[in-house]
C-alpha atoms as a PDB file:
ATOM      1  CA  UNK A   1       0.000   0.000   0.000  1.00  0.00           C
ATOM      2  CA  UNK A   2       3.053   2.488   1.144  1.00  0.00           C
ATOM      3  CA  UNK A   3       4.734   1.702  -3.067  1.00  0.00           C
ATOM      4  CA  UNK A   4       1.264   3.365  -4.964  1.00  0.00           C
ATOM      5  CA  UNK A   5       1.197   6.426  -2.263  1.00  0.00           C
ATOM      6  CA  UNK A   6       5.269   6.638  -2.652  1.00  0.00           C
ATOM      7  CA  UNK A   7       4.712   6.770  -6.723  1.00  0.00           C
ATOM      8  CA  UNK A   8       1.705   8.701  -6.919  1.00  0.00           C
ATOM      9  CA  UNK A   9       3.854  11.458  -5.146  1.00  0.00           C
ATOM     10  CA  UNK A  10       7.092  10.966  -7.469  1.00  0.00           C
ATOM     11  CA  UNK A  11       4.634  11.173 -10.394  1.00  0.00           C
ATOM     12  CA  UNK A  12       2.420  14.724  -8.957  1.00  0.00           C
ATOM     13  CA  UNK A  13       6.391  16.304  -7.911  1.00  0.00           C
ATOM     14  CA  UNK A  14       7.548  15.217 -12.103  1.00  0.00           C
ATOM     15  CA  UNK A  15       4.134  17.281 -13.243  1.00  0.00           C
ATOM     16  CA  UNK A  16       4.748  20.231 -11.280  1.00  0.00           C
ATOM     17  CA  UNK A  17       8.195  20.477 -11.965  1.00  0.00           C
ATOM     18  CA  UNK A  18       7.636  19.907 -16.012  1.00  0.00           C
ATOM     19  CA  UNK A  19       4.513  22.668 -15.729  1.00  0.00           C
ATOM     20  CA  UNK A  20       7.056  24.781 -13.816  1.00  0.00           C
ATOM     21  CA  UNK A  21       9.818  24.214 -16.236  1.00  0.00           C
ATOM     22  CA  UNK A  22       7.045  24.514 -19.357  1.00  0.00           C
ATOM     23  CA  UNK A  23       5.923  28.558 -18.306  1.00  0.00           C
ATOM     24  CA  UNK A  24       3.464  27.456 -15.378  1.00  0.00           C
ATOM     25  CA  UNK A  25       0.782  28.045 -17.784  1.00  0.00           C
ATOM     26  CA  UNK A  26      -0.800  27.277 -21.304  1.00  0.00           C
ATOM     27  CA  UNK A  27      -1.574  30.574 -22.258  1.00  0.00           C
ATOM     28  CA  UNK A  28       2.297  31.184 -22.610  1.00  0.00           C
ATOM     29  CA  UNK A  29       2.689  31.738 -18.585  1.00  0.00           C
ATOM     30  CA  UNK A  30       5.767  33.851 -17.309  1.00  0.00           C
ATOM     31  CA  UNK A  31       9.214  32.922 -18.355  1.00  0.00           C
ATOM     32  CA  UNK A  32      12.427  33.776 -16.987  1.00  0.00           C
ATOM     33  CA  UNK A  33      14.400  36.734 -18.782  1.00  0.00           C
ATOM     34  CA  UNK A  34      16.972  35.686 -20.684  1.00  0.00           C
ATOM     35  CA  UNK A  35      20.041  38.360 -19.730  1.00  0.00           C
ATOM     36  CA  UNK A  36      22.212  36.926 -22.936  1.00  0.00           C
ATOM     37  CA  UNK A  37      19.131  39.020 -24.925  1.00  0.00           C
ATOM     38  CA  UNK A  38      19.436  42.417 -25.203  1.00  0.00           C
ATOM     39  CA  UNK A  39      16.970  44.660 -23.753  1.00  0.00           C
ATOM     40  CA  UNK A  40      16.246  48.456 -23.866  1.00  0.00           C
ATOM     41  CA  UNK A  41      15.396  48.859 -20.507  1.00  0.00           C
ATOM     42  CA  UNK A  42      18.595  47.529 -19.390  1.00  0.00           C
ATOM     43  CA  UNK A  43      20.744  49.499 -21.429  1.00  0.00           C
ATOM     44  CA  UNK A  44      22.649  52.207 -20.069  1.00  0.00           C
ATOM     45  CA  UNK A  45      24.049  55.045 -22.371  1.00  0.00           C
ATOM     46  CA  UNK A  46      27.866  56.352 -22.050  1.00  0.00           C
ATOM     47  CA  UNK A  47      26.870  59.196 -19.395  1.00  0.00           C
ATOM     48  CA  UNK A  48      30.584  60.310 -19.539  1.00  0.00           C
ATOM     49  CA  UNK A  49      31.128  60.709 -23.555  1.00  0.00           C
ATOM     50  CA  UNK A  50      27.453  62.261 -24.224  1.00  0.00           C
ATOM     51  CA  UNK A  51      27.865  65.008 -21.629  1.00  0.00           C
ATOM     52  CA  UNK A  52      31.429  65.821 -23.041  1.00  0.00           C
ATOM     53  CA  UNK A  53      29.737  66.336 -26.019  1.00  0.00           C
ATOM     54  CA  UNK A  54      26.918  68.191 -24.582  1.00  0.00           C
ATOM     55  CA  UNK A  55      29.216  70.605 -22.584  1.00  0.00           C
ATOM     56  CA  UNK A  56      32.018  71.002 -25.190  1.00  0.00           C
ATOM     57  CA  UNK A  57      31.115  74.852 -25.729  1.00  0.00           C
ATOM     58  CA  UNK A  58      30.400  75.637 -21.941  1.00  0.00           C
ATOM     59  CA  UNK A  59      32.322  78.354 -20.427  1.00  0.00           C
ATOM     60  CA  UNK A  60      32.339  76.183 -17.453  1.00  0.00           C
ATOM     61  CA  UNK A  61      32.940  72.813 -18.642  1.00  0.00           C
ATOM     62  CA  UNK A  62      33.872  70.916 -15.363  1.00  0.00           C
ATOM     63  CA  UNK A  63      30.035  72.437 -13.424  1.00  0.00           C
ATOM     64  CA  UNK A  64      29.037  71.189 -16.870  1.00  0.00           C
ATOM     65  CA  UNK A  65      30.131  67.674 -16.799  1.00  0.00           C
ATOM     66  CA  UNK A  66      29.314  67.364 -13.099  1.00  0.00           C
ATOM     67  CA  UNK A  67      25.493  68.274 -13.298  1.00  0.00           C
ATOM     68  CA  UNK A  68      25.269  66.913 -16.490  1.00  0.00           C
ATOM     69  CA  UNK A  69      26.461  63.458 -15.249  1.00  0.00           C
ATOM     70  CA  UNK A  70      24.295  63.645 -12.434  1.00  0.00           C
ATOM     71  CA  UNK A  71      21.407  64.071 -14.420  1.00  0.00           C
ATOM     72  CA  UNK A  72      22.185  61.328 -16.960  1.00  0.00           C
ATOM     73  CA  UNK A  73      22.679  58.692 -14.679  1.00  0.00           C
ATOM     74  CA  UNK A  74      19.365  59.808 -12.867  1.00  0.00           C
ATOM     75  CA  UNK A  75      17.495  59.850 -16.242  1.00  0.00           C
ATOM     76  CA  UNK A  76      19.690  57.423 -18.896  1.00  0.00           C
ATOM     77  CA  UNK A  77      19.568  60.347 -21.569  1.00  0.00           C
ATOM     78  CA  UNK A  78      21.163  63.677 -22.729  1.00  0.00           C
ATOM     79  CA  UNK A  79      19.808  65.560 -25.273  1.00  0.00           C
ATOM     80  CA  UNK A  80      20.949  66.054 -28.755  1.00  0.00           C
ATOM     81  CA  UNK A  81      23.099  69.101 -29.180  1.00  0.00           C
ATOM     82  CA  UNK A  82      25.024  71.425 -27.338  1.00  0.00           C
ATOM     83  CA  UNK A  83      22.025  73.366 -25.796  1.00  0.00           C
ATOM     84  CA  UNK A  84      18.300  73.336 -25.830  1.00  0.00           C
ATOM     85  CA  UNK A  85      16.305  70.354 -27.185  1.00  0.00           C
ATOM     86  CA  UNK A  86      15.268  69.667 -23.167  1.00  0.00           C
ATOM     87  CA  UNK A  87      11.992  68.441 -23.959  1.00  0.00           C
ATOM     88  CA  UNK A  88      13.198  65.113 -25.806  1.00  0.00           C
ATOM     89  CA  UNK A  89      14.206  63.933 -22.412  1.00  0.00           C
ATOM     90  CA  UNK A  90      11.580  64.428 -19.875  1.00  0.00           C
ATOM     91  CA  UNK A  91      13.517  63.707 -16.814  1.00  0.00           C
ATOM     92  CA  UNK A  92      16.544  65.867 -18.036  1.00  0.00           C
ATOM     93  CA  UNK A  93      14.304  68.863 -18.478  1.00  0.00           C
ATOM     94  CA  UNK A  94      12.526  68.178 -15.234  1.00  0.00           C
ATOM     95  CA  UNK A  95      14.818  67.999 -12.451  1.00  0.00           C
ATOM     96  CA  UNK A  96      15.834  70.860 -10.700  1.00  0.00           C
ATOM     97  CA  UNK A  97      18.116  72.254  -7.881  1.00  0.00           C
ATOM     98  CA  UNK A  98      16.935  72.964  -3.916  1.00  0.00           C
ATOM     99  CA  UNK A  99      16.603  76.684  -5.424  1.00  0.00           C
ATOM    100  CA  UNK A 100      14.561  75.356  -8.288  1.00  0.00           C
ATOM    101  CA  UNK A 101      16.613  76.176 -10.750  1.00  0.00           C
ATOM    102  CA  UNK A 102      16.931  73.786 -13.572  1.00  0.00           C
ATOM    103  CA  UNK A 103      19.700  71.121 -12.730  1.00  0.00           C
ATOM    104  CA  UNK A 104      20.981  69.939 -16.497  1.00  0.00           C
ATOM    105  CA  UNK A 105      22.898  71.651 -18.949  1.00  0.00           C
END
């Protein structure tokens, strides 16, 4: 009687491990990320080339670079140009000091 109760568990611990190992559901179920895939939302931009870039006509390139820095690695973008074109990064053109005065360059 104990060997069909023994199996019977074997066999319900296989299923659950296959549906598991299958997406936990039929409908496509969650999967695992795979991190060899690149993703968008993972991808970090070179904070320290894009604000030289940005601040290469600044009078004051080093208060440049700092803030600028600060804000890119807060918000993952810089803005095309030397100046202006804020409002293609939302975060960039958002933030602002403890005086509000606006934070990026």
């Amino acid at each position: 009687m104990a060997f069909p109760k023994a199996f019977l568990g074997w066999i319900c611990l296989a299923f659950v491990i296959l549906h598991l190992a299958d997406g936990g559901e039929e409908n496509g179920g969650s999967k695992l990320v795979d991190s060899t895939q690149p993703s968008s939302l993972l991808a970090k931009i070179d904070c320290n080339g894009e604000c030289s870039r940005r601040c290469q006509l600044s009078s004051r390139q080093n208060l440049c670079k700092r803030a600028c820095g600060t804000c890119c690695v807060r918000c993952n973008c810089v803005p095309p140009g030397t100046s202006g074109n804020e409002e293609l990064c939302p975060c960039y053109n958002n933030m602002t000091t403890h005086g509000g005065r606006k934070k990026c360059p």
